[in-house]
Every structure is written in C-alpha cells, then in structure tokens.
N, C-alpha and C. Protein backbone atom coordinates (compact mmCIF):
# COMPACT_ATOMS: atom_id res chain seq x y z
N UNK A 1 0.25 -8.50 -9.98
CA UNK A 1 1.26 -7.48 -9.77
C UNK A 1 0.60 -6.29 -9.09
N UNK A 2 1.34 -5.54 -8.33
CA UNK A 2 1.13 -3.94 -7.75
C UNK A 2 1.93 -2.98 -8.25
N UNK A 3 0.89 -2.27 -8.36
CA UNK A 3 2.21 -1.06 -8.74
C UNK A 3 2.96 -0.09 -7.59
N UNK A 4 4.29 0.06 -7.25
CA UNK A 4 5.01 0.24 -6.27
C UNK A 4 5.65 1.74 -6.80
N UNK A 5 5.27 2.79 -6.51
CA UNK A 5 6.19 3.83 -7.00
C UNK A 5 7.47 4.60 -6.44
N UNK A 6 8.11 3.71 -5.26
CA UNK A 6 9.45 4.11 -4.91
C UNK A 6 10.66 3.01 -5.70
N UNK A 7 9.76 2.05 -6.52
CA UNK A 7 10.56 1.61 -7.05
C UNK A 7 11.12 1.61 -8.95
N UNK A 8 12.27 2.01 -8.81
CA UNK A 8 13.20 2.29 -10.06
C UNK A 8 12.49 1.85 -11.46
N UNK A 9 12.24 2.65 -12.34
CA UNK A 9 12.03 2.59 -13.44
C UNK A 9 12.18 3.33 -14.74
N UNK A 10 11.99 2.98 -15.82
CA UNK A 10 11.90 4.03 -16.96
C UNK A 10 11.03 5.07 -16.60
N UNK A 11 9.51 4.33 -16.75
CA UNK A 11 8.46 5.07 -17.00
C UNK A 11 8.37 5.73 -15.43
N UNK A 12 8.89 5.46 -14.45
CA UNK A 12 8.59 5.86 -12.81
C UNK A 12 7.82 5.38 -12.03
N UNK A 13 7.26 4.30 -12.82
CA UNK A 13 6.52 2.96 -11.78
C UNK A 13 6.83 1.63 -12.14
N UNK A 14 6.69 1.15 -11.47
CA UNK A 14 6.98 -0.51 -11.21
C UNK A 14 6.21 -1.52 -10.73
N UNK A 15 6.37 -2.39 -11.30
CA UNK A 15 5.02 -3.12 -10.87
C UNK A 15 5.99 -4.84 -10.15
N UNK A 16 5.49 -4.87 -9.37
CA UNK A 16 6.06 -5.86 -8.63
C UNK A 16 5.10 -7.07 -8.44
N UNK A 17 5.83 -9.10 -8.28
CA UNK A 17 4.86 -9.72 -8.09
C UNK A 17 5.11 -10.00 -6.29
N UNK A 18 4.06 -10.16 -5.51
CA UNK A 18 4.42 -10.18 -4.06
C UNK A 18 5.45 -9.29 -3.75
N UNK A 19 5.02 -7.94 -3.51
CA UNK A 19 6.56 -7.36 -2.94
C UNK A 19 6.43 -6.91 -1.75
N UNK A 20 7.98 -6.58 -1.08
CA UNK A 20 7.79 -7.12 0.20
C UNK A 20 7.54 -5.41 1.21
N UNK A 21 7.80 -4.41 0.51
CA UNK A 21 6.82 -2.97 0.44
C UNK A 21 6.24 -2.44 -0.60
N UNK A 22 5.14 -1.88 -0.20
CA UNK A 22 4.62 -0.90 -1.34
C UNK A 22 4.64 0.79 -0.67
N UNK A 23 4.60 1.43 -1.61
CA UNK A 23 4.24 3.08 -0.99
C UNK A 23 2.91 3.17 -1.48
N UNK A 24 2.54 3.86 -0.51
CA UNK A 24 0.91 3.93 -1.10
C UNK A 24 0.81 5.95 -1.48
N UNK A 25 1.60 6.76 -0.89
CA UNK A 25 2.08 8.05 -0.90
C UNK A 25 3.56 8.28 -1.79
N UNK A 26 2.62 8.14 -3.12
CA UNK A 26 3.92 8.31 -4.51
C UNK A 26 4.20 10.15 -4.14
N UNK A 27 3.99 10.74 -3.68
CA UNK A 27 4.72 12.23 -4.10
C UNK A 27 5.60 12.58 -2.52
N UNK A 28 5.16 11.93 -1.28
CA UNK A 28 5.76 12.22 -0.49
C UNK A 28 6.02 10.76 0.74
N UNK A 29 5.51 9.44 0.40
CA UNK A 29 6.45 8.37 0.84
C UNK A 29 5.58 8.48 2.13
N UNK A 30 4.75 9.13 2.66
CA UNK A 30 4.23 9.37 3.55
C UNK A 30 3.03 8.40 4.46
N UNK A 31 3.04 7.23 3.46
CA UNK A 31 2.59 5.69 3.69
C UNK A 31 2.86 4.66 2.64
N UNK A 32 3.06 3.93 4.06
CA UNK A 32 3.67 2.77 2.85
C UNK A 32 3.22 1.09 3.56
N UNK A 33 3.38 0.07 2.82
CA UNK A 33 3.48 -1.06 3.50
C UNK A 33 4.56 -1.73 3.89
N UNK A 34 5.31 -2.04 4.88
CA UNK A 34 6.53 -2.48 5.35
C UNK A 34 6.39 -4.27 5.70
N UNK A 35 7.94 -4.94 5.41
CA UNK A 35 7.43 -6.20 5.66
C UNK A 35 6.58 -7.13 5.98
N UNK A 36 6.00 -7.25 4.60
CA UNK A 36 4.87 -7.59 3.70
C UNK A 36 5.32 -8.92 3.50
N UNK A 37 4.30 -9.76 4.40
CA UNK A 37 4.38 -11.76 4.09
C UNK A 37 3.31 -11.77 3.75
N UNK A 38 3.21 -12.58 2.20
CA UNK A 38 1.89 -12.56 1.23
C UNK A 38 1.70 -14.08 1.99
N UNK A 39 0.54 -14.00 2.30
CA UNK A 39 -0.14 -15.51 2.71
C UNK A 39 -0.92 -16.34 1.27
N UNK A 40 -1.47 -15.20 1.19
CA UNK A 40 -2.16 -15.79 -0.48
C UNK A 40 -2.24 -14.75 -1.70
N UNK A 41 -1.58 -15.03 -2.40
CA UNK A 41 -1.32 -14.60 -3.77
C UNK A 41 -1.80 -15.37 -5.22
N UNK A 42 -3.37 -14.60 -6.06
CA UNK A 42 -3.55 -14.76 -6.72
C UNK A 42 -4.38 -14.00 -7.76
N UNK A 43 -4.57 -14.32 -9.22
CA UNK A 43 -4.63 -12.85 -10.07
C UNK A 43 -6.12 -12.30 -9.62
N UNK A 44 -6.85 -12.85 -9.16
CA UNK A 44 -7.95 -12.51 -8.04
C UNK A 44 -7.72 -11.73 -7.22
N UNK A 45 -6.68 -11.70 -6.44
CA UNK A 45 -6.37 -10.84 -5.09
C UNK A 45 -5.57 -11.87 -4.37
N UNK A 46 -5.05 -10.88 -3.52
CA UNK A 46 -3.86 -11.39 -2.58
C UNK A 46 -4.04 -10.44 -1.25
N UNK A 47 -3.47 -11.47 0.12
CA UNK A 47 -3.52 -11.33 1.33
C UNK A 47 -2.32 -11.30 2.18
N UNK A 48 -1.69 -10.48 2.58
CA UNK A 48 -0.65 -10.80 3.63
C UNK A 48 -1.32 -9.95 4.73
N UNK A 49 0.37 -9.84 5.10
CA UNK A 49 0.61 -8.90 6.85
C UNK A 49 1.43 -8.27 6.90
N UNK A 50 1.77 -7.14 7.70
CA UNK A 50 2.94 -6.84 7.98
C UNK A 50 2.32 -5.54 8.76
N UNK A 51 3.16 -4.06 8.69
CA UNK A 51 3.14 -3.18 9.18
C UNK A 51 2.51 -2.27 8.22
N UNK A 52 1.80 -1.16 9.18
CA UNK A 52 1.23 0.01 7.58
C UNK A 52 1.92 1.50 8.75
N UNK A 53 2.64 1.95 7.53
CA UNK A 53 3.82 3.10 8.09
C UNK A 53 3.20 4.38 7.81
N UNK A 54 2.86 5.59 8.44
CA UNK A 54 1.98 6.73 8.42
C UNK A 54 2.95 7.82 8.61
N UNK A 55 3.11 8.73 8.28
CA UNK A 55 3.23 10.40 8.86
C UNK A 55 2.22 10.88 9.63
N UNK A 56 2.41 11.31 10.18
CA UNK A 56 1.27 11.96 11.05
C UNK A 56 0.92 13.57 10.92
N UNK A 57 1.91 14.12 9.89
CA UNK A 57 2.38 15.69 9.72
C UNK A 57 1.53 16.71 10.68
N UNK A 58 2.45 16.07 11.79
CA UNK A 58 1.83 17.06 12.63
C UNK A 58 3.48 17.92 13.41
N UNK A 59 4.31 19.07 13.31
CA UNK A 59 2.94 20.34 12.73
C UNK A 59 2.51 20.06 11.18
N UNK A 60 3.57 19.94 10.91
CA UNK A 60 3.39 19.24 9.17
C UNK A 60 4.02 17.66 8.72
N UNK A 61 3.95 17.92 7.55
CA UNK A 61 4.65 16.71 6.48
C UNK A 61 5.58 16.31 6.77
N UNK A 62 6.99 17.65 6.86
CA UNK A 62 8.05 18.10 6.30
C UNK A 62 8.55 17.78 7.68
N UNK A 63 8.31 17.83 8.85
CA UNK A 63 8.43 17.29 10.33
C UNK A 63 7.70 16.38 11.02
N UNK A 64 6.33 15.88 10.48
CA UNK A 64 6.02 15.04 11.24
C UNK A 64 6.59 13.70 11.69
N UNK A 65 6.03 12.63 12.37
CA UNK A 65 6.37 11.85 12.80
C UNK A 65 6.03 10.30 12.12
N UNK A 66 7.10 9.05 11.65
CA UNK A 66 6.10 8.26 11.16
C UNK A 66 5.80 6.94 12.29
N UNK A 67 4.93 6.50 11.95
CA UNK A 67 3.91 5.61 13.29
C UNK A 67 3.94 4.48 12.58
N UNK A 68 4.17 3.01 13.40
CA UNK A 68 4.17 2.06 12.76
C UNK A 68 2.88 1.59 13.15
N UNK A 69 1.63 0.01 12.02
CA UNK A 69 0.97 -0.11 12.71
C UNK A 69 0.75 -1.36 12.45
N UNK A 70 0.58 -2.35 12.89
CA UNK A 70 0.69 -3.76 12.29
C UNK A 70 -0.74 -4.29 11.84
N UNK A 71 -0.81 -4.72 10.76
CA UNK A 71 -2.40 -4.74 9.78
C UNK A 71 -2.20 -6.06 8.90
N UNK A 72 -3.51 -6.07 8.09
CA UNK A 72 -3.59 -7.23 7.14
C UNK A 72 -3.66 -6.24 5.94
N UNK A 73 -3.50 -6.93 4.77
CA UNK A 73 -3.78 -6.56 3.49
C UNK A 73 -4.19 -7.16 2.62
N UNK A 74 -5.52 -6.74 1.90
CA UNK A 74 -6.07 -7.27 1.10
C UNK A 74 -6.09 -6.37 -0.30
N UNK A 75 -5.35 -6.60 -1.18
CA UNK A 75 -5.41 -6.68 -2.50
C UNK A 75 -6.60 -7.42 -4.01
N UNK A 76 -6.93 -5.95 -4.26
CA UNK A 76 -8.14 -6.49 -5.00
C UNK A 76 -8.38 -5.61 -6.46
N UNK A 77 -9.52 -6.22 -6.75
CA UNK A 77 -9.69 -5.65 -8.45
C UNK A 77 -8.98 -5.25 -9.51
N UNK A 78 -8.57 -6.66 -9.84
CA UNK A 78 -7.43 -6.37 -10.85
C UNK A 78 -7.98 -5.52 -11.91
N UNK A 79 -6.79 -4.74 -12.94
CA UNK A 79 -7.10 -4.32 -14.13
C UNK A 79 -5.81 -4.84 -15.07
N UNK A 80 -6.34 -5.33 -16.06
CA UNK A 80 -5.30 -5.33 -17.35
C UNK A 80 -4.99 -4.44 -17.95
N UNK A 81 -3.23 -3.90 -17.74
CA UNK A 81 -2.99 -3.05 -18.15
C UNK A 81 -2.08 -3.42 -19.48
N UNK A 82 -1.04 -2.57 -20.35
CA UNK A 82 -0.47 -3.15 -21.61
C UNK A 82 0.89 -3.82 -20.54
N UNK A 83 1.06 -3.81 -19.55
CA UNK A 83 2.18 -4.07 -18.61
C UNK A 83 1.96 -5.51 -18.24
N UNK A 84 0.79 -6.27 -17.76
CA UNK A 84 -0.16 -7.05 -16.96
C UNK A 84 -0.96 -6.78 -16.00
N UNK A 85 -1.51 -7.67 -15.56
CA UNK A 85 -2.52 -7.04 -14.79
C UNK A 85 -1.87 -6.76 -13.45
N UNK A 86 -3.03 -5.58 -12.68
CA UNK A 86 -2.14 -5.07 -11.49
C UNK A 86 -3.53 -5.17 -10.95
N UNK A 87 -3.13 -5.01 -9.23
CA UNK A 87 -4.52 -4.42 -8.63
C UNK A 87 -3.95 -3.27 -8.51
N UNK A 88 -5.70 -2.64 -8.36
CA UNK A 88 -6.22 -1.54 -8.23
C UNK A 88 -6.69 -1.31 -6.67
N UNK A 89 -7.38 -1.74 -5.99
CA UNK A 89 -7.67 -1.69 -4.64
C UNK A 89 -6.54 -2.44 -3.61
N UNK A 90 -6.64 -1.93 -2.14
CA UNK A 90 -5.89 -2.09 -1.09
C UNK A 90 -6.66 -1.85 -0.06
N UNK A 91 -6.88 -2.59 0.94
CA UNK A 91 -7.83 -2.62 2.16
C UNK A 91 -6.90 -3.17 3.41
N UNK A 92 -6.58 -1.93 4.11
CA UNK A 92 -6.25 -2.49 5.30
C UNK A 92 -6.44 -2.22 6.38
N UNK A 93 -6.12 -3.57 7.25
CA UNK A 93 -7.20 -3.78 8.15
C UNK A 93 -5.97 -3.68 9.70
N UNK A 94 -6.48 -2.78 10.47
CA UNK A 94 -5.67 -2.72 11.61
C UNK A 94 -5.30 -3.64 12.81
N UNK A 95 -4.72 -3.86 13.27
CA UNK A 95 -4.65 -5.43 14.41
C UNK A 95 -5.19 -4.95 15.05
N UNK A 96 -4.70 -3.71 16.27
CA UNK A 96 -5.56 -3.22 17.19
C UNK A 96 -5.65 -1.80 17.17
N UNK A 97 -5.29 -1.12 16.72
CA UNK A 97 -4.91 0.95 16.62
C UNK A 97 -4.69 0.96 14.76
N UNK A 98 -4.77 1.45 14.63
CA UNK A 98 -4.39 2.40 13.63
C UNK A 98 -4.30 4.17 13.32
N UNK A 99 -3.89 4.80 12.07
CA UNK A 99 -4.04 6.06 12.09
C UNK A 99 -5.41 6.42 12.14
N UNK A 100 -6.64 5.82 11.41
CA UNK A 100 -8.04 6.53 11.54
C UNK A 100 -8.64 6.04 12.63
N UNK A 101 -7.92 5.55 13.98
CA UNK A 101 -8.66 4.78 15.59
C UNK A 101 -9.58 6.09 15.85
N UNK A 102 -9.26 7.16 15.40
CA UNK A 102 -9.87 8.48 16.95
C UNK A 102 -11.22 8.08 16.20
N UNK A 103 -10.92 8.04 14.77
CA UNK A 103 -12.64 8.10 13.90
C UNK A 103 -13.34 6.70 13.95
N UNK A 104 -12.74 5.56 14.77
CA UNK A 104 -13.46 4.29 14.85
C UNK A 104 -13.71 3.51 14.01
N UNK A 105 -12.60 3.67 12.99
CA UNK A 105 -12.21 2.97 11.67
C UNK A 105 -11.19 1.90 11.79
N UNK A 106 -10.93 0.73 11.74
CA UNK A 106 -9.68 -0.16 11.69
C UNK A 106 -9.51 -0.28 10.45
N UNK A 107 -10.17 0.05 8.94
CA UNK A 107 -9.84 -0.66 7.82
C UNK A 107 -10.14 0.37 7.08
N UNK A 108 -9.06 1.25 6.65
CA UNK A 108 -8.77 1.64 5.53
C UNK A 108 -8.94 0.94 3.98
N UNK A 109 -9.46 2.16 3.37
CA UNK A 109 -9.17 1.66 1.22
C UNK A 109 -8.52 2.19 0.69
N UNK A 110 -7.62 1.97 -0.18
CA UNK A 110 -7.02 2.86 -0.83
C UNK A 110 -6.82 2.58 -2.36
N UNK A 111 -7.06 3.40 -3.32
CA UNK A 111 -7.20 3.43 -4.85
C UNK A 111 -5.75 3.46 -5.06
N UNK A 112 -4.68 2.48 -5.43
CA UNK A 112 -3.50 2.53 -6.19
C UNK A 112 -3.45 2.45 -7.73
N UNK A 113 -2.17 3.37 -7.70
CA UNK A 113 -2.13 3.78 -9.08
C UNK A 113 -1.99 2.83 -10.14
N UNK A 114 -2.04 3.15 -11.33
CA UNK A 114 -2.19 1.95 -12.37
C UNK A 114 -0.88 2.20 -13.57
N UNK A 115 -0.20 1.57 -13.32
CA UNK A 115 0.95 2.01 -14.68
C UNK A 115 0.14 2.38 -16.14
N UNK A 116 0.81 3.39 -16.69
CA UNK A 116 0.08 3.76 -17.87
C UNK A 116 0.51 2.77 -19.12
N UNK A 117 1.51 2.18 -18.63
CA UNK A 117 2.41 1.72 -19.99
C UNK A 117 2.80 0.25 -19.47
C-alpha cells in the first residue's frame, strides 16, 4: 500500500493498493503522480509509469504553472504500520526532462508520509 493524501478519509490519509495517482505535496497538491500503470507490484516494492505533475511557482505557488513529465516509479522500503504495510520511499526517474533537468538530475527521492493509525 501507499499512502495517498488527496484521498478521503477519517484520519486524512489513505492508503491505497496500486493506485492510479498519488500526491506527493499533501498541503498544497503541488506534485503528484498521474496515470500510474503498476508493471510490478509487490510488498517489496513496486514499479510503474506514468506522468510526474509539478508547480513550478513561479512567481509563486498560488499562480504558478503545472508541468507534466513522463517518468518511472519505483516504490520502496516498506514499513508496518497498525494500518499495513505502506512504502516509505519513491524514486522517480525522468524519460527525458524533468523539473530538476537545469541541475542534471533525472531521478528524484521522495520520503512519503506514513499513516499514523
């Protein structure tokens, strides 16, 4: 499972199995993963594709622009939570551009959140 925080809950997170977005920007939505085809899914880690969706907040947040970018995703290090287990890591990997290209990065990490409950 992942934990997905634009999606509906008691506690305000959700944990989803293969889902087909995640937000990776719980306070402002400001990245996310968009049609998401899991190629391999298992409590090890899981792999799809799809698009990784950015703001660019340029001048800001509140106006910027969002950029689509088409990537892989790798899902990793599960933790057992009292919920089940979720991952914790997200690595993605850019096809050809991404948001960190100027810095000569294609593959982002990112620490997702962990349901408390």
């Amino acid at each position: 499972m992942v934990a997905n925080c634009d999606a509906p809950a008691p506690t305000g997170e959700q944990t989803s199995v293969a889902p087909v977005s995640i937000v990776i920007a719980c306070a402002d939505d400001g990245m996310r993963l968009e049609d998401v085809n899991w190629t391999h899914w298992t409590g090890a880690g899981a792999t799809g594709q799809g698009m990784f969706v950015a703001n660019d907040c340029t001048p800001d947040c509140a106006q910027g622009t969002f950029h689509s970018y088409p990537a892989t995703f790798d899902l990793s290090h599960p933790v057992r939570t009292p919920g089940g287990v979720v991952f914790a890591q997200l690595t993605v990997s850019y096809a050809h551009t991404g948001p960190a290209y100027p810095t000569g990065r294609l593959v982002t990490h990112f620490t997702l959140s962990i349901p408390r409950t």
